[in-house]
Protein backbone atom coordinates (compact mmCIF):
# COMPACT_ATOMS: atom_id res chain seq x y z
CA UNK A 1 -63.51 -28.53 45.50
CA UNK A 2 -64.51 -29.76 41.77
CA UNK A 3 -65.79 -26.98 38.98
CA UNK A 4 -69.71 -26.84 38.00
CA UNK A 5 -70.36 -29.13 35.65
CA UNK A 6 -72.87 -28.23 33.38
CA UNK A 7 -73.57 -31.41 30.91
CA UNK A 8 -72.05 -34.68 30.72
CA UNK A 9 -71.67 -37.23 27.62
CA UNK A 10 -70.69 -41.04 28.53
CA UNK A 11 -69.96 -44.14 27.10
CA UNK A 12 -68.42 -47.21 28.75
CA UNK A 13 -64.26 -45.92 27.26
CA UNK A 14 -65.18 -42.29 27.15
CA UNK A 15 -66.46 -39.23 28.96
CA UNK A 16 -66.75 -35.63 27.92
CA UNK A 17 -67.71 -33.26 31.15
CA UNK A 18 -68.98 -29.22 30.54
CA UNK A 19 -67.22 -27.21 33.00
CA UNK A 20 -67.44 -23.92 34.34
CA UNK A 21 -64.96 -22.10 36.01
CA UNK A 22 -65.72 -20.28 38.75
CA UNK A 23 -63.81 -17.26 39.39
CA UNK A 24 -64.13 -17.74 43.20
CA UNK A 25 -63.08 -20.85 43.39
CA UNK A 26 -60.24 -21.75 45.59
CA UNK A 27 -58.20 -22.88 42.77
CA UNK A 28 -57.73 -18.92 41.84
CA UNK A 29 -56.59 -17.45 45.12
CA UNK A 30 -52.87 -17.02 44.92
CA UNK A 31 -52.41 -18.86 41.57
CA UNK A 32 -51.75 -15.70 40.32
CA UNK A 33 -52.32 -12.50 41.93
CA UNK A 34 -51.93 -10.19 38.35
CA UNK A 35 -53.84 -13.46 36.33
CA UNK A 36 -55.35 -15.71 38.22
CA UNK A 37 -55.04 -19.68 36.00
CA UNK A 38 -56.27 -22.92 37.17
CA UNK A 39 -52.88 -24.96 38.07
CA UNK A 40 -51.59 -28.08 36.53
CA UNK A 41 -52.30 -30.10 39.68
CA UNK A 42 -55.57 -29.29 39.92
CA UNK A 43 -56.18 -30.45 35.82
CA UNK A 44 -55.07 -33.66 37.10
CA UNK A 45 -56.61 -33.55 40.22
CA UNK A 46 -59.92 -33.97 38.41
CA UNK A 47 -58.57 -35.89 35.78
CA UNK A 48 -58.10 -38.65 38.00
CA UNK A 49 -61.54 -37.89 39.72
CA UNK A 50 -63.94 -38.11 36.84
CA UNK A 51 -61.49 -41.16 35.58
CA UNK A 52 -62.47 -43.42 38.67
CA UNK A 53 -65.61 -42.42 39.51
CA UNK A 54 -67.23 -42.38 35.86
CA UNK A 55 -64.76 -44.91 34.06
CA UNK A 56 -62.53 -46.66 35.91
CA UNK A 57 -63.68 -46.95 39.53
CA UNK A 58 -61.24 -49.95 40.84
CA UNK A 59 -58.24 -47.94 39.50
CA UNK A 60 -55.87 -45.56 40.79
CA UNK A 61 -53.12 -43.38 39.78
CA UNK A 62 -49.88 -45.01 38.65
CA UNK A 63 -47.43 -42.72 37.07
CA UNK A 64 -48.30 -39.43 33.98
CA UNK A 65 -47.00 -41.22 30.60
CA UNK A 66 -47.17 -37.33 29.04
CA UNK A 67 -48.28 -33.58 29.81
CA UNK A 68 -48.65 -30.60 27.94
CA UNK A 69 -50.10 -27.34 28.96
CA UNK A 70 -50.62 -25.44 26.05
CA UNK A 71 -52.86 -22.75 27.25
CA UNK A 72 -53.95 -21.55 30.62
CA UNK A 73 -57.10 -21.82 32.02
CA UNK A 74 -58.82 -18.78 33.36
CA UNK A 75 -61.73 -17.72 36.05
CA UNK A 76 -64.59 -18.35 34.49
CA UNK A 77 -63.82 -20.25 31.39
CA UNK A 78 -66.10 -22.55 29.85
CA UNK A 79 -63.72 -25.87 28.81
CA UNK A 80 -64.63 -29.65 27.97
CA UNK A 81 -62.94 -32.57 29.71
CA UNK A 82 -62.45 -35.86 27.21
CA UNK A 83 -61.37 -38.42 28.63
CA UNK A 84 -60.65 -41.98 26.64
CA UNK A 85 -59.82 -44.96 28.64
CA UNK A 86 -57.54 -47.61 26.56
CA UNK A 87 -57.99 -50.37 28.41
CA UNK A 88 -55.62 -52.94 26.67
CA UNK A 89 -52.67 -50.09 27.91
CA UNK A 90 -54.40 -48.68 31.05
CA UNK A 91 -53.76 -45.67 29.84
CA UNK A 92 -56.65 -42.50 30.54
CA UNK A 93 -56.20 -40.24 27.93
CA UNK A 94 -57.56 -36.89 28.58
CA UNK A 95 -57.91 -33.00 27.20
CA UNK A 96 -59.22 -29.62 28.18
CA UNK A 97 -60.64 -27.40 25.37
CA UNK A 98 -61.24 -24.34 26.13
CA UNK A 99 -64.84 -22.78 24.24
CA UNK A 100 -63.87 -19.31 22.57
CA UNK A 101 -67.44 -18.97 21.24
CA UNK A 102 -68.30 -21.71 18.57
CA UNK A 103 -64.89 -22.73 18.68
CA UNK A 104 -62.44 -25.22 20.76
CA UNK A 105 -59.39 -24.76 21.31
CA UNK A 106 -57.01 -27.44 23.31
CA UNK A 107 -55.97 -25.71 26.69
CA UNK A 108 -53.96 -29.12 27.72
CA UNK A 109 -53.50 -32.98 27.44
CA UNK A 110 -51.51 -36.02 28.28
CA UNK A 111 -51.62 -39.87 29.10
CA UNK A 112 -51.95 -41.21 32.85
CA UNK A 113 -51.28 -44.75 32.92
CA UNK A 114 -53.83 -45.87 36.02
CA UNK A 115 -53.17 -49.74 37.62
CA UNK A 116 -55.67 -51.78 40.16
């Protein structure tokens, strides 16, 4: 199950995806029952989705070089997805930002280094 996306900016290394989380998504249930957050797996989960089939289709997932969550992710949530594939390192860069209003503010990040 993958969020709503609501606009999409590409280039041939990079790739910033408008999400929307939906509150009834199947992400939420049970993840947690007093405040419900999108889980770590799942970040990655469509990390590695929008990586192969908007960047880097003949690639797959070799190991995570780095992860930080910094803040959660909530129902409903408005956040952007950059990724930034460095080719020379196969390494896919990526971050969510959360929008609080005008502002972003970086919900997570890291470095997963993809291979053929």
């Amino acid at each position: 199950m993958r969020p709503h996306e609501m606009a999409r900016h590409q280039t041939q290394q990079q790739a910033e995806i408008v999400l929307r989380l939906d509150a009834a998504s199947f992400w939420f249930k049970g993840h947690f029952a007093v405040q419900p957050l999108l889980p770590g797996v799942t970040q990655l989960d469509w990390v590695m989705h929008y990586a192969t089939s908007l960047l880097v289709p003949d690639f797959r997932f070799h190991s995570i070089q780095s992860v930080k969550f910094q803040q959660p992710l909530l129902p409903d949530n408005i956040v952007t997805l950059t990724l930034d594939w460095q080719e020379e390192r196969q390494i896919m860069v990526f971050r969510y930002q959360r929008h609080d209003g005008e502002a972003l503010s970086t919900a997570s990040s890291g470095k997963i280094r993809l291979c053929r």
